[in-house]
C-alpha atoms as a PDB file:
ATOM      1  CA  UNK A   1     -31.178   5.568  -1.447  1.00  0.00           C
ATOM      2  CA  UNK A   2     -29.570   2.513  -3.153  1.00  0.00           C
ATOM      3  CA  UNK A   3     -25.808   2.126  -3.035  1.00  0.00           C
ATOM      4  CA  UNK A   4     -25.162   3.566  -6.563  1.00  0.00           C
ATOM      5  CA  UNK A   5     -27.441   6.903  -4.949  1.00  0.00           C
ATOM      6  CA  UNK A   6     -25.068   6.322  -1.707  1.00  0.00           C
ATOM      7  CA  UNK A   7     -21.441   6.771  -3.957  1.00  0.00           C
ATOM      8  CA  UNK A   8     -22.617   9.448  -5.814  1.00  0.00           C
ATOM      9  CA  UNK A   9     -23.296  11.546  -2.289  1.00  0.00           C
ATOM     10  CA  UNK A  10     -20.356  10.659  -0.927  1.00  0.00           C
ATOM     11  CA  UNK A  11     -18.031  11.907  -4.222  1.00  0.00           C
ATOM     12  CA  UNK A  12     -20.188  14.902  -3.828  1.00  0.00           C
ATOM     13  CA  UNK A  13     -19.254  15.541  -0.428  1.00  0.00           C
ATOM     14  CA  UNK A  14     -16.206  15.245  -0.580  1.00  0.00           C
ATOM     15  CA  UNK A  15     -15.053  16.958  -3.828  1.00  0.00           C
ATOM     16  CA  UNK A  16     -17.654  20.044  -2.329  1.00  0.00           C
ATOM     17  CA  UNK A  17     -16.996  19.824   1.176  1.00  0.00           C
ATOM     18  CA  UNK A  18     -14.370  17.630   2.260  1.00  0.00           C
ATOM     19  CA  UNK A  19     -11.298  19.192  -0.060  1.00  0.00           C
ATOM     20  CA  UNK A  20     -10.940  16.009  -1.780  1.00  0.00           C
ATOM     21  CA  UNK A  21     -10.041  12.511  -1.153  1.00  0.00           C
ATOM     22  CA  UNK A  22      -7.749  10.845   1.074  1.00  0.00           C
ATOM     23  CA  UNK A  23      -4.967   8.168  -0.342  1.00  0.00           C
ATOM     24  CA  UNK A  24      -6.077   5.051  -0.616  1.00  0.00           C
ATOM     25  CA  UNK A  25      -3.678   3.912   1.926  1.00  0.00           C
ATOM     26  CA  UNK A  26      -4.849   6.422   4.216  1.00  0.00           C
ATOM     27  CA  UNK A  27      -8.411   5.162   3.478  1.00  0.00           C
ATOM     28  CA  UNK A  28      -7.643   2.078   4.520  1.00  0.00           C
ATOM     29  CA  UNK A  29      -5.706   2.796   7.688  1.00  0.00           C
ATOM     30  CA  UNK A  30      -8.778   4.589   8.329  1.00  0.00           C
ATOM     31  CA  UNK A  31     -11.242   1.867   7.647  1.00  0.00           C
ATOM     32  CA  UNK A  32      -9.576  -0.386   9.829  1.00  0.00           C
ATOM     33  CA  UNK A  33      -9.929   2.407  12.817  1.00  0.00           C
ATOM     34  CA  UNK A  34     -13.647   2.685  12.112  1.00  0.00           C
ATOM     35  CA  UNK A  35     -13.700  -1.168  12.154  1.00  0.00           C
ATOM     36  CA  UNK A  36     -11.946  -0.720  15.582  1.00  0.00           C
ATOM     37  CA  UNK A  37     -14.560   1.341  16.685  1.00  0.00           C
ATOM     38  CA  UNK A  38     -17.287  -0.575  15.473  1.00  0.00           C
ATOM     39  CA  UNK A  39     -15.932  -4.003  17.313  1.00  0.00           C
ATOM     40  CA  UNK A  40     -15.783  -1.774  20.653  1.00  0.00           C
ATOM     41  CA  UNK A  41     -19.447  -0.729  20.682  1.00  0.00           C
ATOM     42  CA  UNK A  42     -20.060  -4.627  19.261  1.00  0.00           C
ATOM     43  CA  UNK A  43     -18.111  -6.248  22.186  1.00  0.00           C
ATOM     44  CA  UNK A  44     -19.400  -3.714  24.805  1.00  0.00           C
ATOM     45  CA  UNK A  45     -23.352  -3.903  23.786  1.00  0.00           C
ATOM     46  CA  UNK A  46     -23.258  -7.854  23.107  1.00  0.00           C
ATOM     47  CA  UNK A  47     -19.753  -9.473  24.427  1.00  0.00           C
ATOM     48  CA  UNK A  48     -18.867  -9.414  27.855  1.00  0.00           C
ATOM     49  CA  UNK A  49     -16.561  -6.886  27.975  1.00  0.00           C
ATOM     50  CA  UNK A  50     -18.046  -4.391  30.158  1.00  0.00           C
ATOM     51  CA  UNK A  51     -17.928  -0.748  28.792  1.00  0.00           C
ATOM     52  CA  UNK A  52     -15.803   2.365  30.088  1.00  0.00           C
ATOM     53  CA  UNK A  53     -17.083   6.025  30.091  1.00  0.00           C
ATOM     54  CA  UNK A  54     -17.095   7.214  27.024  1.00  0.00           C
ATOM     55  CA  UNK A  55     -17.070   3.467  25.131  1.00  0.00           C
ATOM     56  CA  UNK A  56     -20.652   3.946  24.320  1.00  0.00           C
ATOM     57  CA  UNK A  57     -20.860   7.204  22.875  1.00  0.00           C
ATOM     58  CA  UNK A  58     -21.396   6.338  19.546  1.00  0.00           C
ATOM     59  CA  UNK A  59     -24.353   4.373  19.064  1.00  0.00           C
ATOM     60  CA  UNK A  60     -23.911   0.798  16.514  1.00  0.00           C
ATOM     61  CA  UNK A  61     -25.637   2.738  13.823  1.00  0.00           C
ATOM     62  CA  UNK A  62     -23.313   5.502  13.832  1.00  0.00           C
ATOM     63  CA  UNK A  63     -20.053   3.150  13.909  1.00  0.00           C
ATOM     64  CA  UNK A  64     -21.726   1.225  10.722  1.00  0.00           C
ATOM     65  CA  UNK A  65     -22.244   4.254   8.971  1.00  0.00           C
ATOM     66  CA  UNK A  66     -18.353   5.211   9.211  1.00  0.00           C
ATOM     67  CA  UNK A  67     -17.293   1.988   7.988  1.00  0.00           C
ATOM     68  CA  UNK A  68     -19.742   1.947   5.330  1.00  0.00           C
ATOM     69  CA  UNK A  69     -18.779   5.980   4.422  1.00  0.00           C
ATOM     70  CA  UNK A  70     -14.907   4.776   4.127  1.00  0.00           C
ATOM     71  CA  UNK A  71     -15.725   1.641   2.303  1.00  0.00           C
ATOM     72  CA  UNK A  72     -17.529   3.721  -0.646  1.00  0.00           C
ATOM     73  CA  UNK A  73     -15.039   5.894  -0.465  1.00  0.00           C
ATOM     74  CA  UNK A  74     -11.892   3.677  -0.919  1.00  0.00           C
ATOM     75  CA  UNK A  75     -14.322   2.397  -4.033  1.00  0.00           C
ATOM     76  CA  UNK A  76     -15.118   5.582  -5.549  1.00  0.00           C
ATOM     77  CA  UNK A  77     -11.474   6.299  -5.682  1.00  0.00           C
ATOM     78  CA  UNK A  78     -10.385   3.028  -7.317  1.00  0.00           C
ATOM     79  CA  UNK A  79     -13.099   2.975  -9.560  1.00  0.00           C
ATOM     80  CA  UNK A  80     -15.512   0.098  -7.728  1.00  0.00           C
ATOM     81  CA  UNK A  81     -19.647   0.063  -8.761  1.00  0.00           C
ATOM     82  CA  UNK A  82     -20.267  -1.127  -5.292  1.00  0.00           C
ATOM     83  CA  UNK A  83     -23.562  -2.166  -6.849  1.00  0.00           C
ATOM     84  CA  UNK A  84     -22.567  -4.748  -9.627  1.00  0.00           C
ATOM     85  CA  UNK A  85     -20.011  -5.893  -6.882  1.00  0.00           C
ATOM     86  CA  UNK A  86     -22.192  -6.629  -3.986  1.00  0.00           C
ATOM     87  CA  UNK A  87     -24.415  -8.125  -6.786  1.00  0.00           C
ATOM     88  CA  UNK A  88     -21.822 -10.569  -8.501  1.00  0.00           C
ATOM     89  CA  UNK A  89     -20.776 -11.300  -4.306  1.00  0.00           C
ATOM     90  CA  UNK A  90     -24.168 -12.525  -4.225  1.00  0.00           C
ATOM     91  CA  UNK A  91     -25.076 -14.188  -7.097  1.00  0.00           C
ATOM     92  CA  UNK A  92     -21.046 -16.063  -6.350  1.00  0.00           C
ATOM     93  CA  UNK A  93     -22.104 -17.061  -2.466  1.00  0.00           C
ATOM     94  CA  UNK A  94     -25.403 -18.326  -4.280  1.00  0.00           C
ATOM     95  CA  UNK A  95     -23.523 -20.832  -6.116  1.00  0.00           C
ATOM     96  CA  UNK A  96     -20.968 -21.642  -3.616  1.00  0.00           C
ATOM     97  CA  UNK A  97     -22.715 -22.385  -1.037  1.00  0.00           C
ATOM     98  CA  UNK A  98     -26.550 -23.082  -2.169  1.00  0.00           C
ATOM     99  CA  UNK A  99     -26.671 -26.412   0.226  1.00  0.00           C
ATOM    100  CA  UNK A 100     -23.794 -25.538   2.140  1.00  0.00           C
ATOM    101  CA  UNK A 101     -25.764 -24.543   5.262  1.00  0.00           C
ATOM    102  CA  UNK A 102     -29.024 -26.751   4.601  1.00  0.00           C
ATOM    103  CA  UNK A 103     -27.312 -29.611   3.959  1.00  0.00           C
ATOM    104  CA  UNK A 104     -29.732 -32.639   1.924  1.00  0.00           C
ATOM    105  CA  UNK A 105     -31.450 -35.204   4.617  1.00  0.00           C
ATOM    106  CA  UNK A 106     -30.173 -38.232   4.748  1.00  0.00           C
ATOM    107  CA  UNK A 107     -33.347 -40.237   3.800  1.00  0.00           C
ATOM    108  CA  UNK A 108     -31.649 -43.289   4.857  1.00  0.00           C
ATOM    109  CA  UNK A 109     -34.021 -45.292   6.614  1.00  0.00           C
END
């Protein structure tokens, strides 16, 4: 599914299923909790924090998929084509920073 496929599910869901849609604000506060979790299973799988019982139980793929469910959400609600945004993010990093990470050689000899 693309990501315009992927916002169209989600509305779906939860104007059938899940009653309706949270406040933004409460969107957020919960975006930032799934964040949370995802920098827990991060730091626990690839930091050295060791994990607790019960730190691992979601996997990294699961904790992704939350953030990414809230983040289309919060956009379907204010009106966001996550599409033509991650596209215009691109095309603006493109410009920005074309030789910003492969810097020209000096052919100074």
């Amino acid at each position: 599914m693309d990501i315009k496929e992927a916002q169209s599910m989600v509305d779906v869901w939860i104007r059938d299923i899940g009653g309706g849609y949270f406040s933004q604000l409460t969107n957020m506060a919960l975006l930032t909790e799934e964040v949370g979790e995802l920098a827990r299973v991060i730091a626990r799988t690839y930091g050295e924090q060791v994990a607790k019982e019960g730190d691992l139980r979601k996997g990294l793929d699961e904790e992704l998929a939350d953030v990414l469910w809230v983040t289309i959400c919060l956009a379907n609600q204010c009106g966001v084509d996550l599409n033509a945004a991650l596209q215009r993010s691109i095309e603006k990093k493109t410009r920005r920073d074309r030789d910003r990470f492969n810097p020209p050689s000096d052919n100074r000899s």
